[in-house]
Protein backbone atom coordinates (compact mmCIF):
# COMPACT_ATOMS: atom_id res chain seq x y z
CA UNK A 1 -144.01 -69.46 276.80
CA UNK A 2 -145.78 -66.72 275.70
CA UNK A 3 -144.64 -63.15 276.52
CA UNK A 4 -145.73 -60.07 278.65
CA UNK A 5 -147.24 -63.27 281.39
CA UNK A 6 -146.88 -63.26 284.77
CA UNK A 7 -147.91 -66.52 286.52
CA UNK A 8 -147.27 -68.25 289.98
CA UNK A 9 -147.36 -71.53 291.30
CA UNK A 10 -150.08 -74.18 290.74
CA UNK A 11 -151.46 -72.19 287.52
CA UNK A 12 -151.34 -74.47 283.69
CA UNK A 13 -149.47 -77.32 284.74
CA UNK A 14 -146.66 -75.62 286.16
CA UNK A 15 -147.19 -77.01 289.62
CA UNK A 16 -144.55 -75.04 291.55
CA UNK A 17 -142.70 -74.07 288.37
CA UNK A 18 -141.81 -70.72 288.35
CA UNK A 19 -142.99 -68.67 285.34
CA UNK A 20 -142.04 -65.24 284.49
CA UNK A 21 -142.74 -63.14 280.95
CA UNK A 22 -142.50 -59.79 280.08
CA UNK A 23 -143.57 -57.24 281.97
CA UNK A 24 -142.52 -53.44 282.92
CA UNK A 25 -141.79 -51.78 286.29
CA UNK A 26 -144.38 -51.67 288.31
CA UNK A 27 -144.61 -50.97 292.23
CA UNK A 28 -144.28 -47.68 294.56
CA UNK A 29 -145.02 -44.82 293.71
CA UNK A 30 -142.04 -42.50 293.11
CA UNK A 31 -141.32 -38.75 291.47
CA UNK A 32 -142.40 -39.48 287.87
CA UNK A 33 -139.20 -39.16 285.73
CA UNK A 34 -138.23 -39.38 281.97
CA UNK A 35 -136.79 -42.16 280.25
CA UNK A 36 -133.26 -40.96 280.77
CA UNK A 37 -133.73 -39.81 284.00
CA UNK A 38 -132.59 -41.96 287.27
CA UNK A 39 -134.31 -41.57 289.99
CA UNK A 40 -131.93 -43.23 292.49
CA UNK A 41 -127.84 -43.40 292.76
CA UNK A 42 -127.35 -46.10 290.16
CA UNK A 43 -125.14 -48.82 290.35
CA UNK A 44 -125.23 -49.52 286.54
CA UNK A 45 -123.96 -46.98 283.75
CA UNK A 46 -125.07 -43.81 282.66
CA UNK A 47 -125.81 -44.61 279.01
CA UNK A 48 -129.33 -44.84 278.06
CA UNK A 49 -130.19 -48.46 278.59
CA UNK A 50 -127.97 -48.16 281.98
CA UNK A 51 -130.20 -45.42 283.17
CA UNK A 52 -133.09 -47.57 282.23
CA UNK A 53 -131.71 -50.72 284.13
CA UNK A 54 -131.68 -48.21 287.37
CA UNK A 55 -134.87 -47.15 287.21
CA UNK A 56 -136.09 -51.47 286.90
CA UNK A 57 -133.71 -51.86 289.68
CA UNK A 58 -135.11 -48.95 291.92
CA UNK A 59 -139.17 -50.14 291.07
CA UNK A 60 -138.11 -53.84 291.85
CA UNK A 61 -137.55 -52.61 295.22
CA UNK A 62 -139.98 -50.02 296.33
CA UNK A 63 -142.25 -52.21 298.35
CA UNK A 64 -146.10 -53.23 297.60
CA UNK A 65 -147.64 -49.92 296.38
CA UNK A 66 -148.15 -50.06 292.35
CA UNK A 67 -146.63 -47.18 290.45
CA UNK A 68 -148.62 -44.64 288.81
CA UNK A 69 -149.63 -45.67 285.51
CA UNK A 70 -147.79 -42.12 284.41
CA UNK A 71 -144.36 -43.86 285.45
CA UNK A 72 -144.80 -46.48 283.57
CA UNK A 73 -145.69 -44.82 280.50
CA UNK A 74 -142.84 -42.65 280.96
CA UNK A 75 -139.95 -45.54 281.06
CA UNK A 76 -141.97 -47.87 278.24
CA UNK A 77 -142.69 -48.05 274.85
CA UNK A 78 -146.68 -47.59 273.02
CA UNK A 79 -145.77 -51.18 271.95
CA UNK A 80 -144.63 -52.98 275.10
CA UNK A 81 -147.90 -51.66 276.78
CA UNK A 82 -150.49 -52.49 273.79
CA UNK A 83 -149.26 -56.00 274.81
CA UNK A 84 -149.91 -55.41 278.84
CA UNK A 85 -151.51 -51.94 279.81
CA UNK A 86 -150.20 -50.30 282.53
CA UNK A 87 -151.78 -51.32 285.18
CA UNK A 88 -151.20 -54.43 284.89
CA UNK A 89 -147.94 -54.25 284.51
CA UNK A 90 -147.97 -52.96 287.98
CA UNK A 91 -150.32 -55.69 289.51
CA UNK A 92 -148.17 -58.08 288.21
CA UNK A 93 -144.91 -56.79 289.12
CA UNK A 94 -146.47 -56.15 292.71
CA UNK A 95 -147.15 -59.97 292.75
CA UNK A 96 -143.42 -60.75 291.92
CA UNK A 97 -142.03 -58.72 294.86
CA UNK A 98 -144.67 -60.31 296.94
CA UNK A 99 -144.03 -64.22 295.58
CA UNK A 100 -139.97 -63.77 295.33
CA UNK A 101 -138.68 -60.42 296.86
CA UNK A 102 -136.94 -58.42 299.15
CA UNK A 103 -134.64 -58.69 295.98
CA UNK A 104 -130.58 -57.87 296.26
CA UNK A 105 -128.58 -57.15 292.82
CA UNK A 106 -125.69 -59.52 292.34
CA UNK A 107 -122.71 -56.96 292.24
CA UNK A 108 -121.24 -56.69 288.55
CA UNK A 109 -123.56 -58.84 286.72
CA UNK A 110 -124.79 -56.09 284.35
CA UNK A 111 -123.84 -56.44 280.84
CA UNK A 112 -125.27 -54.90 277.46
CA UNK A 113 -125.03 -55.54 273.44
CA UNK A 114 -122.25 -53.84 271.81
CA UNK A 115 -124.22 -52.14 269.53
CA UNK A 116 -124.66 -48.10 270.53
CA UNK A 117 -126.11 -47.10 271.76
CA UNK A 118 -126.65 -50.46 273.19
CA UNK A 119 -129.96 -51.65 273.22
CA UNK A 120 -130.05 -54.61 275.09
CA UNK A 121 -128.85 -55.25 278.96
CA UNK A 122 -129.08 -57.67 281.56
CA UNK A 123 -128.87 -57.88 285.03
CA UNK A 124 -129.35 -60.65 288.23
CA UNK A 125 -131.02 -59.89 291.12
CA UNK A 126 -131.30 -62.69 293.87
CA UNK A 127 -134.61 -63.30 295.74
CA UNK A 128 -136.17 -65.40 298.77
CA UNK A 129 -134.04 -68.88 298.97
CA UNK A 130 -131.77 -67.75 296.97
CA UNK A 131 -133.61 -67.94 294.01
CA UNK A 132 -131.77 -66.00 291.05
CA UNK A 133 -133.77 -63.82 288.30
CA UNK A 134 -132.23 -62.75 285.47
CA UNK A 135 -134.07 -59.06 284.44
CA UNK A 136 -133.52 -58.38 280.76
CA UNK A 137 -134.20 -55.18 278.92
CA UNK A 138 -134.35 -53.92 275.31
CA UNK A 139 -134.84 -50.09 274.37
CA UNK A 140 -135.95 -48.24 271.32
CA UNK A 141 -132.77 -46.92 270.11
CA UNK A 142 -134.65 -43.22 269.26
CA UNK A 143 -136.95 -42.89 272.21
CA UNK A 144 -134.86 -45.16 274.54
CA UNK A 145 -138.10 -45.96 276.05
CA UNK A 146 -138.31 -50.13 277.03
CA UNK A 147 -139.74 -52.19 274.34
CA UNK A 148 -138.87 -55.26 276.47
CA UNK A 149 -138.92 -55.84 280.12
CA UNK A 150 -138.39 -59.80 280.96
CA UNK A 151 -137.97 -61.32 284.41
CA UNK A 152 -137.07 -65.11 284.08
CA UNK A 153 -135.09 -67.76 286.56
CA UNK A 154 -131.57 -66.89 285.81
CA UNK A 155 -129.73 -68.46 282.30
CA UNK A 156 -127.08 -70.13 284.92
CA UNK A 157 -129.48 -71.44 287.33
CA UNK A 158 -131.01 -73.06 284.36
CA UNK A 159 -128.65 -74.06 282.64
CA UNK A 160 -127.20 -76.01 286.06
CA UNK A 161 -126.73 -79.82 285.70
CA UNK A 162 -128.49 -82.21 287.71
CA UNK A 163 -126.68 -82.40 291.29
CA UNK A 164 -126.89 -86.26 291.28
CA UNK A 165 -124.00 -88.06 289.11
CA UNK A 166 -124.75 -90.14 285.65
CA UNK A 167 -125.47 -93.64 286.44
CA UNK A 168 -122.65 -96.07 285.14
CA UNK A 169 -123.37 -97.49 281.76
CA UNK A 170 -124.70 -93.81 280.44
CA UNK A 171 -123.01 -90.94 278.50
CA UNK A 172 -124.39 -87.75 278.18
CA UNK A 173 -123.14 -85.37 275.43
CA UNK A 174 -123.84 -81.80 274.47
CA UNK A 175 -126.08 -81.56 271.41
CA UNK A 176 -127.60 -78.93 269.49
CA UNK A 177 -129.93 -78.22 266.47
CA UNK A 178 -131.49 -75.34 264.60
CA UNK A 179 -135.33 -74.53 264.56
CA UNK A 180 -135.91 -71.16 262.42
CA UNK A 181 -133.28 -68.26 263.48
CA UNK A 182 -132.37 -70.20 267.15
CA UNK A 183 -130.18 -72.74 267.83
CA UNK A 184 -131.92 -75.20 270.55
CA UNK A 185 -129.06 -76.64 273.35
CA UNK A 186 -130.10 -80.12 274.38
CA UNK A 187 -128.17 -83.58 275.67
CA UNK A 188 -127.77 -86.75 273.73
CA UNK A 189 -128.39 -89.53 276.62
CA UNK A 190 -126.83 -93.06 275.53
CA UNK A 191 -125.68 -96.29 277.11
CA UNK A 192 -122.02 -96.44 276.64
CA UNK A 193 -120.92 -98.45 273.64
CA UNK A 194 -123.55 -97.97 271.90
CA UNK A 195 -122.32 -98.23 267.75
CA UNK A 196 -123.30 -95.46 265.48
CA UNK A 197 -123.80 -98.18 262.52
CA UNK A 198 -126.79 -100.10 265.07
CA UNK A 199 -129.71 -98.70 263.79
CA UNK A 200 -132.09 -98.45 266.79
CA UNK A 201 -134.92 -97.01 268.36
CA UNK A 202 -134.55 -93.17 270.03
CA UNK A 203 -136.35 -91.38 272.12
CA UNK A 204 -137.90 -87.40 272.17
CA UNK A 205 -138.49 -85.85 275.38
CA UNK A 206 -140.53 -82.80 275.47
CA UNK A 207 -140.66 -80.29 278.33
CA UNK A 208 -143.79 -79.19 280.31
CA UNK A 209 -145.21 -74.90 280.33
CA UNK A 210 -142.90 -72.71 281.53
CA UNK A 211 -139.07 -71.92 281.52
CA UNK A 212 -138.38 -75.73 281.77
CA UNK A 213 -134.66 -76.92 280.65
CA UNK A 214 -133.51 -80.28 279.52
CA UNK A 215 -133.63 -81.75 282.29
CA UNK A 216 -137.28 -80.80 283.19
CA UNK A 217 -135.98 -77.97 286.05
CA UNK A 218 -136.97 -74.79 285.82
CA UNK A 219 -135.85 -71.99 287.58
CA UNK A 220 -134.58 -73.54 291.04
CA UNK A 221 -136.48 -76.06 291.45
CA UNK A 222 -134.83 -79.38 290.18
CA UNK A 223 -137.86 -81.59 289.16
CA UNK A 224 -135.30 -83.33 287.30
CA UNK A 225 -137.87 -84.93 284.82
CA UNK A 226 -136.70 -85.29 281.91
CA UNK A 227 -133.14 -86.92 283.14
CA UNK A 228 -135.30 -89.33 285.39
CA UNK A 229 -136.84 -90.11 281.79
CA UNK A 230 -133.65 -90.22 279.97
CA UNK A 231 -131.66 -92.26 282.37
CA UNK A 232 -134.65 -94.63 283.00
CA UNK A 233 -134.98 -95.31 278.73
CA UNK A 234 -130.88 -95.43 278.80
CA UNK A 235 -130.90 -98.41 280.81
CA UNK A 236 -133.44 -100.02 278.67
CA UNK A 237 -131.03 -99.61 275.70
CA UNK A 238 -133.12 -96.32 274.58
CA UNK A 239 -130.80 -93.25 273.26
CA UNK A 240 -132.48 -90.27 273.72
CA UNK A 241 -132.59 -85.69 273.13
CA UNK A 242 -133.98 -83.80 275.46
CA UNK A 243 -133.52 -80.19 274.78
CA UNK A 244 -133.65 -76.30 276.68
CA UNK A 245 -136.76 -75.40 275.18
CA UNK A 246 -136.65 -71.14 274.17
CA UNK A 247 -136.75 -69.33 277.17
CA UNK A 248 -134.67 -72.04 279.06
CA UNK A 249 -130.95 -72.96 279.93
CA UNK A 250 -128.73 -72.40 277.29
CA UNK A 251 -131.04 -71.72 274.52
CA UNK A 252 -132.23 -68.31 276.06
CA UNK A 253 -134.59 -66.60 273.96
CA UNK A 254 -132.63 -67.32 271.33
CA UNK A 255 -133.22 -64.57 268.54
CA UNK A 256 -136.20 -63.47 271.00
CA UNK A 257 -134.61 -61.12 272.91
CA UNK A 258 -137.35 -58.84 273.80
CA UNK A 259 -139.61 -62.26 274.00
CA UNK A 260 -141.81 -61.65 271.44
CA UNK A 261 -142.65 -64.53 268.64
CA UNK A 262 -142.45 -67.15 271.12
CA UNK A 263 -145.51 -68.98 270.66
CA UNK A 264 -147.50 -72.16 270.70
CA UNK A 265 -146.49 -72.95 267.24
CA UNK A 266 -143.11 -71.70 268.02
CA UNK A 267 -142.34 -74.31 270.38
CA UNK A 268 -144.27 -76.88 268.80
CA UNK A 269 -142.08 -76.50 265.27
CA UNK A 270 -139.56 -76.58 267.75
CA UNK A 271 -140.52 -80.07 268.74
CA UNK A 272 -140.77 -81.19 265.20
CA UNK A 273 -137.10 -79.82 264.41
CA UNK A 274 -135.54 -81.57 267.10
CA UNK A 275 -137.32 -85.15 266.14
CA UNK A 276 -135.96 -84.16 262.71
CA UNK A 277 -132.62 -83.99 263.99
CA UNK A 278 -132.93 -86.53 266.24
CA UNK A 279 -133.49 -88.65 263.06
CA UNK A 280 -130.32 -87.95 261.50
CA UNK A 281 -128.03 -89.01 264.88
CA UNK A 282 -125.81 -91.86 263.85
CA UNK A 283 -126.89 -94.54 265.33
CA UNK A 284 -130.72 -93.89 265.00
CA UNK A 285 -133.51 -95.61 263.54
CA UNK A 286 -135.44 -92.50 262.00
CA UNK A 287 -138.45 -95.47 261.94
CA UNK A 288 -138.58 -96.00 265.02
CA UNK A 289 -138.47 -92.87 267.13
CA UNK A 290 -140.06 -92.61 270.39
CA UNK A 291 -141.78 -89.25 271.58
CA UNK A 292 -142.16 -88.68 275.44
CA UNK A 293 -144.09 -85.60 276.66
CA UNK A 294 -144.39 -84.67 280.38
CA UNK A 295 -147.23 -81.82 281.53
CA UNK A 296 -147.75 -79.46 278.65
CA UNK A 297 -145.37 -81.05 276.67
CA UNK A 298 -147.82 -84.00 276.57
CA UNK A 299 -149.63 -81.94 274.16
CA UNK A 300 -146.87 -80.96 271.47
CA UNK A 301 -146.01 -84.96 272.07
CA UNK A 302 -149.66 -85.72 270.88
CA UNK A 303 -149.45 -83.02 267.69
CA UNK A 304 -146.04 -84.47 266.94
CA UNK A 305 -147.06 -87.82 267.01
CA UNK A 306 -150.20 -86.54 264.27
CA UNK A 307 -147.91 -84.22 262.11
CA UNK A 308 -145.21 -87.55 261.81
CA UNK A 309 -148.55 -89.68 260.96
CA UNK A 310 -150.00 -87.07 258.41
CA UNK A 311 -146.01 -86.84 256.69
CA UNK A 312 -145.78 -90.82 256.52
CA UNK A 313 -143.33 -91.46 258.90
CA UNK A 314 -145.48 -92.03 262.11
CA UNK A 315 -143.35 -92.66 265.36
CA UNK A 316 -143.02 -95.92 266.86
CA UNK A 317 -144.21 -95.08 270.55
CA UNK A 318 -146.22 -92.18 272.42
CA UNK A 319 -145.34 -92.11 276.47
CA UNK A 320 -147.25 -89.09 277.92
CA UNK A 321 -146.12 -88.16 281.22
CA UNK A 322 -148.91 -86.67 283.31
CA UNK A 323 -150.06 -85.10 280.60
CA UNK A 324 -152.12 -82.10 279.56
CA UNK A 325 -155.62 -84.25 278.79
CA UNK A 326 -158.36 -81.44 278.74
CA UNK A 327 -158.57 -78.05 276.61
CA UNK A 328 -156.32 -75.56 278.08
CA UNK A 329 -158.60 -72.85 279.31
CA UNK A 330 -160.72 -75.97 280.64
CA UNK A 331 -157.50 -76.89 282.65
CA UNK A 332 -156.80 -72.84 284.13
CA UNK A 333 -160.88 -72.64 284.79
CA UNK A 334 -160.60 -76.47 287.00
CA UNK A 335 -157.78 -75.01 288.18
CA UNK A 336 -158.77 -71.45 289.34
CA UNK A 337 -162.40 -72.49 290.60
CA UNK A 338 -160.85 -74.93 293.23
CA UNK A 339 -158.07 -72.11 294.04
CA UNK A 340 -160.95 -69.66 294.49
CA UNK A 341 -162.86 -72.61 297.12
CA UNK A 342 -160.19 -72.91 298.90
CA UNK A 343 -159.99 -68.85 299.34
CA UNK A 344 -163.34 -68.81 300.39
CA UNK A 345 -162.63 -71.46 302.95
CA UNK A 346 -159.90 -70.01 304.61
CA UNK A 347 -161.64 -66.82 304.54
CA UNK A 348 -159.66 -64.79 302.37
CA UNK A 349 -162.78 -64.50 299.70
CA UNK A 350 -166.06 -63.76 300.90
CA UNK A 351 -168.86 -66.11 298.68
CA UNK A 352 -169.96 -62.91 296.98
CA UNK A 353 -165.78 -62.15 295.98
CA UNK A 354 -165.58 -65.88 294.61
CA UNK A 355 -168.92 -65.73 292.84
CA UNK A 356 -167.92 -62.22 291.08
CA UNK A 357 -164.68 -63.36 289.91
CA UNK A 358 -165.73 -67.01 288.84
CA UNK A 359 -168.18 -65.16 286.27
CA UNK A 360 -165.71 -62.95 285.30
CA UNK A 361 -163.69 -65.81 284.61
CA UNK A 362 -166.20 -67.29 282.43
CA UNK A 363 -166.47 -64.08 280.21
CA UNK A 364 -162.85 -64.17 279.49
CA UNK A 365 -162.78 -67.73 278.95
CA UNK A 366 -165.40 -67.09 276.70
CA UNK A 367 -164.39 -64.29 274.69
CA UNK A 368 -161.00 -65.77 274.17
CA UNK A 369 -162.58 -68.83 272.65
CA UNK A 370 -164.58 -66.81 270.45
CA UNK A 371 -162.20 -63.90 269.28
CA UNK A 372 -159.30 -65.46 270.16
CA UNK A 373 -158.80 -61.75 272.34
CA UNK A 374 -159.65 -60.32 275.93
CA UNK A 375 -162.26 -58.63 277.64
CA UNK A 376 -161.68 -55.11 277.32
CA UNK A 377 -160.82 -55.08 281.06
CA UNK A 378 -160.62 -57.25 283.48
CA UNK A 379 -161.76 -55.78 287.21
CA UNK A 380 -159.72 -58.94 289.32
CA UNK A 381 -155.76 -58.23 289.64
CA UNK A 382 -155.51 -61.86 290.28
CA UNK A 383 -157.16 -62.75 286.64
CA UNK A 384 -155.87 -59.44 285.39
CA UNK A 385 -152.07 -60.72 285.66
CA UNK A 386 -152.91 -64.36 284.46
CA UNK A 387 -154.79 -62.95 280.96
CA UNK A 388 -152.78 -60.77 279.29
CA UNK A 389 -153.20 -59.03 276.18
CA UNK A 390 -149.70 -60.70 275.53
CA UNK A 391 -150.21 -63.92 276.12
CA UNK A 392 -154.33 -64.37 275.09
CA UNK A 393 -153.02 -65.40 271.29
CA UNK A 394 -151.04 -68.56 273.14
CA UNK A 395 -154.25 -69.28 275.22
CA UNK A 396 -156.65 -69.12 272.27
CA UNK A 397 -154.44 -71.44 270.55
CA UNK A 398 -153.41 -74.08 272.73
CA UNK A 399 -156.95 -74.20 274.24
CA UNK A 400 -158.70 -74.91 270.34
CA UNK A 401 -157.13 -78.18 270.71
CA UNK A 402 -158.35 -81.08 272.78
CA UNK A 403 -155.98 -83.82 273.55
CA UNK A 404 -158.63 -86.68 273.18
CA UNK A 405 -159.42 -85.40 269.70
CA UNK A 406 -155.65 -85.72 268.71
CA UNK A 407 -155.40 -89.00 270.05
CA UNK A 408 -158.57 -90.11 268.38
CA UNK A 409 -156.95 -89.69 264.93
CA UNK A 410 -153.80 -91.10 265.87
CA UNK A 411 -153.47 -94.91 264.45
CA UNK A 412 -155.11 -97.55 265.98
CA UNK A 413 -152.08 -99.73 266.37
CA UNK A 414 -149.78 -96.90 267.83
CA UNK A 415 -148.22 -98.12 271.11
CA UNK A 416 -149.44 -95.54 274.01
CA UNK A 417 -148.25 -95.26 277.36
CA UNK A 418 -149.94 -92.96 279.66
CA UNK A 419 -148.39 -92.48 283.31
CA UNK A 420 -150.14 -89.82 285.61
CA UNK A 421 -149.02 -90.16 289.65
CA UNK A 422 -151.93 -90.28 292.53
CA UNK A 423 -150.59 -87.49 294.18
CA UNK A 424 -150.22 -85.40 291.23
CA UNK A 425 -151.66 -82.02 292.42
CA UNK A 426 -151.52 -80.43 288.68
CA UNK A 427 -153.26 -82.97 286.56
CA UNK A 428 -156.31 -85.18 287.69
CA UNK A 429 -157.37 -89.18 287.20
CA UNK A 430 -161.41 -87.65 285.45
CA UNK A 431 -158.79 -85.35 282.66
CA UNK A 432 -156.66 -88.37 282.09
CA UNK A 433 -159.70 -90.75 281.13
CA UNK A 434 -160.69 -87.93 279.10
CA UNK A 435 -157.88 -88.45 276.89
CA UNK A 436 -157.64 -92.36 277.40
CA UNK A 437 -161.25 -91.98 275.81
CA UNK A 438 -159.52 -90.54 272.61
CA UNK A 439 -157.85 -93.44 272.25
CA UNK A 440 -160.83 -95.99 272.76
CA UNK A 441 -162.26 -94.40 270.18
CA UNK A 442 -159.39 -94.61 267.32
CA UNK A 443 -160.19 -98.07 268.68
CA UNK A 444 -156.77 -98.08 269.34
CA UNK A 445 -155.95 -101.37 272.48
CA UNK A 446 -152.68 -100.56 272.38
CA UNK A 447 -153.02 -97.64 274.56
CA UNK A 448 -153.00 -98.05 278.52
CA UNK A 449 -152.85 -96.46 281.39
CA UNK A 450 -150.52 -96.67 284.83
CA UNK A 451 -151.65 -95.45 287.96
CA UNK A 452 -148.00 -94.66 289.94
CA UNK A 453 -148.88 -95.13 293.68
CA UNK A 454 -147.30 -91.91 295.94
CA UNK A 455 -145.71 -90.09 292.65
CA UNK A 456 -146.54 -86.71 292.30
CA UNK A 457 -146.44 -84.53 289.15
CA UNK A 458 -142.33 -84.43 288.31
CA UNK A 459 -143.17 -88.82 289.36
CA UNK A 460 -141.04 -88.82 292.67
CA UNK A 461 -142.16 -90.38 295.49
CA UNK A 462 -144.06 -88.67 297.88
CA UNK A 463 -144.87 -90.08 301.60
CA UNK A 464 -147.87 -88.34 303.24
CA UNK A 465 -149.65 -85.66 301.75
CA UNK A 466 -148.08 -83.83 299.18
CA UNK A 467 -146.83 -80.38 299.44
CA UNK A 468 -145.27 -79.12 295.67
CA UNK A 469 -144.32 -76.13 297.21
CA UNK A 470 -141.79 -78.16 299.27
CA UNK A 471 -141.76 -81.45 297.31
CA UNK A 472 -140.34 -79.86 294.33
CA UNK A 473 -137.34 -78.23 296.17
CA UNK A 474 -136.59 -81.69 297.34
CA UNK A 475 -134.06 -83.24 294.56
CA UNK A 476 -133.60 -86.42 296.71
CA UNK A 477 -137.31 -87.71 296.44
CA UNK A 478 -136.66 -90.83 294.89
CA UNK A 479 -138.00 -91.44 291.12
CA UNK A 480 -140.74 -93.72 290.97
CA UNK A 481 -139.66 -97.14 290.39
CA UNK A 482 -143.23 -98.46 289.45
CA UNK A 483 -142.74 -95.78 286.36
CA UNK A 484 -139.33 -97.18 285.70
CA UNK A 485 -141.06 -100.83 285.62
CA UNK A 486 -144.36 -99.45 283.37
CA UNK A 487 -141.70 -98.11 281.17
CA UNK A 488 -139.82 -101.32 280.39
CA UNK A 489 -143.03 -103.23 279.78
CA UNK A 490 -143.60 -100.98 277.65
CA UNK A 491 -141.03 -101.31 275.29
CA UNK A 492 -140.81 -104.76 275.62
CA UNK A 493 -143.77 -105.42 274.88
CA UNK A 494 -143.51 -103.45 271.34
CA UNK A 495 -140.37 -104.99 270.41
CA UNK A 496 -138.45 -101.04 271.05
CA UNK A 497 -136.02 -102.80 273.08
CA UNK A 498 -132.74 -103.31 271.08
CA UNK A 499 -130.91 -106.54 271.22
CA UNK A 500 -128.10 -106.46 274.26
């Protein structure tokens, strides 16, 4: 995801996924102090990155009042705040403590690079629920001021395995490939026995936004996605990768360790390295690969899918799991607009609030499409922490795409699945026909749609009326089986179903 981004529940696709970028210390205000200086008896050591980690650890618990914009100059680097000024470092980092904190430091969990002086450090804090944040920090090595401040759902919490066991019938296996300077940590899904001289069809999964693992968690919240996916094509006989994407599980950040670089087209030649490896797996038909995107991922499925056509080797199947269907800033703006109604219901906004920040939310939406850059300032904290200096170059990009216009020059004869849930809270039935129209018009009838009675965005069941912010803490909501059924049609009818 891109860096220097705050964002909270229910914001681009996430749902309740938590998403956390780079940011710098930002809450009460406190004796301003030097880069070296510690303000508070400090559990970590006294070398220069240590005395930096107790400052982070003594803002991330000073309460609700931003710090003074001096502070934060003081403890960070020119270039950490030409990607995020100052202040909103602090409205942002206000909004964590409110959405996660009081916060508690897991004792002994503070380790730096072995370079001196050392230059980069970690350390895990533990929040409401339980939930674990990893803080990471990287210094200039002259100025020791922080040239990287990243808050993200702890590396082990990710990297956690599903708490439900593999079905019989099903192996899972480690895998890995490279994609530039990072090595990419995923799992190789199979039915057991399958030979490596069978050359058959194989599947690509592809995560939604955010810090989302292989197995379509992220943070602690165990959507479990992408294993539903996997164990679901297993069954049909379909091997399949699904991978931590940067910023997730074991991958990390990768050669990102102050999170910068990790971009749209950083994750989507990610996606086209791991079909490439995929390709090469013993076992695999490299003609007949499969390429399954859920939420966001939806849309590097679609510019996969268009990059394979345009090289000759097009894939043999497209499933897009409630997918991105609209332009990106079209999705934050739907988004936003009914978040800001509902404010103005409950009476948190006043009309005259929700009208002020609405236009304001045009103009940025605006000048990002035609600059590709920000608003010299941006008067809502609320907007102010979702548009970021550091993060409007990942906006501008993803949002000059439209789905329906990649699908319209896909082939016509391309077998398309399309599954969206009617309870899905993240992505609507009017976007989905808005990419379903992309295909009508590559005049392509091999493209259709399922409607999954009661499944929500991550497709588990739902009774009542949904609730992400408790229905995607619940791992035992059952997967839906009318997905699991649309699936296997699917293939079957498109011949990807090997012999038994």
């Amino acid at each position: 995801m891109p860096s220097l981004l705050i964002r909270a529940a229910s914001t681009c696709m996430l749902g309740a996924t938590l998403l956390i970028g780079l940011v710098a210390p930002a809450f009460a205000q406190s004796t301003e102090a030097t880069p070296d200086a510690s303000p508070v008896a400090s559990p970590f050591p006294d070398t220069p990155i240590g005395r930096q980690a107790a400052w982070a650890w003594h803002a991330l618990q000073t309460g609700e009042t931003p710090l003074a914009a001096s502070e934060i100059e003081a403890h960070c680097a020119p270039s950490l705040l030409a990607q995020v000024p100052a202040g909103q470092l602090a409205t942002s980092l206000v909004s964590v403590q409110q959405m996660y904190g009081p916060f508690a430091l897991e004792q002994d969990s503070f380790v730096s690079s072995k370079d001196e002086p050392a230059t980069n450090a970690r350390f895990t804090i533990t929040g409401q629920g339980g939930m674990l944040l990893d803080v990471l920090l990287a210094i200039d090595p002259g100025s020791h001021l922080l040239t990287g401040f990243l808050i993200q759902p702890s590396q082990s919490a990710l990297a956690t395995p599903a708490a439900s066991p593999l079905p019989a019938g099903l192996t899972d296996t480690d895998a890995s490939f490279t994609s530039g300077a990072d090595t990419i940590h995923g799992s190789f899904m199979a039915p057991v026995g399958l030979s490596a001289q069978a050359s058959r069809p194989a599947a690509l999964i592809i995560s939604g936004s955010g810090p989302t693992d292989r197995n379509g968690d992220s943070g602690n919240l165990p959507l479990g996605t992408n294993r539903n996916l996997a164990i679901t094509l297993a069954h049909a006989g379909i091997s399949s990768l699904r991978y931590d994407k940067l910023g997730s599980g074991q991958t990390g950040l990768g050669s990102h360790s102050d999170g910068q670089g990790i971009d749209f087209d950083l994750f989507l030649q990610e996606a086209k390295d791991a079909a490439a490896y995929l390709a090469t797996r013993p076992g695999v038909d490299p003609a007949r690969l499969i390429i399954v995107g859920h939420s966001e991922g939806a849309l590097f499925a679609l510019l996969l899918a268009q990059a394979m056509v345009e090289t000759g080797t097009p894939p043999a199947g497209l499933i897009l799991v409630a997918p991105l269907s609209i332009r990106y800033l079209d999705l934050i703006n739907e988004q936003l607009t009914t978040n800001i109604a509902a404010a103005v219901q409950a009476g948190v906004l006043t009309p005259a609030q929700a009208d002020t920040t609405e236009t304001e939310l045009k103009g940025i939406i605006k000048s990002l499409r035609t600059t590709g850059t920000l608003p010299e300032t941006i008067a809502s904290p609320e907007l102010a922490q979702l548009f970021t200096p550091g993060n409007a170059p990942f906006l501008a990009q993803a949002d000059a795409i439209d789905p329906a216009d990649v699908a319209a020059s896909l082939p016509a004869d391309l077998p398309v699945l399309v599954l969206l849930g009617q309870k899905d809270s993240q992505v609507t039935k009017a976007q989905v026909d808005h990419l379903m129209a992309g295909f009508t018009k590559a005049g392509n009838t091999s493209a259709s749609f399922v409607f999954l009675p009661d499944a929500n965005h991550a497709l588990r069941i739902v009774e009542g009326e949904p609730n992400p912010a408790v229905d995607y803490a619940n791992p035992d909501l059952p997967f839906s089986p009318t997905a699991v059924t649309a699936i296997d049609a699917f293939l079957a009818a498109f011949g990807l179903v090997p012999p038994r």
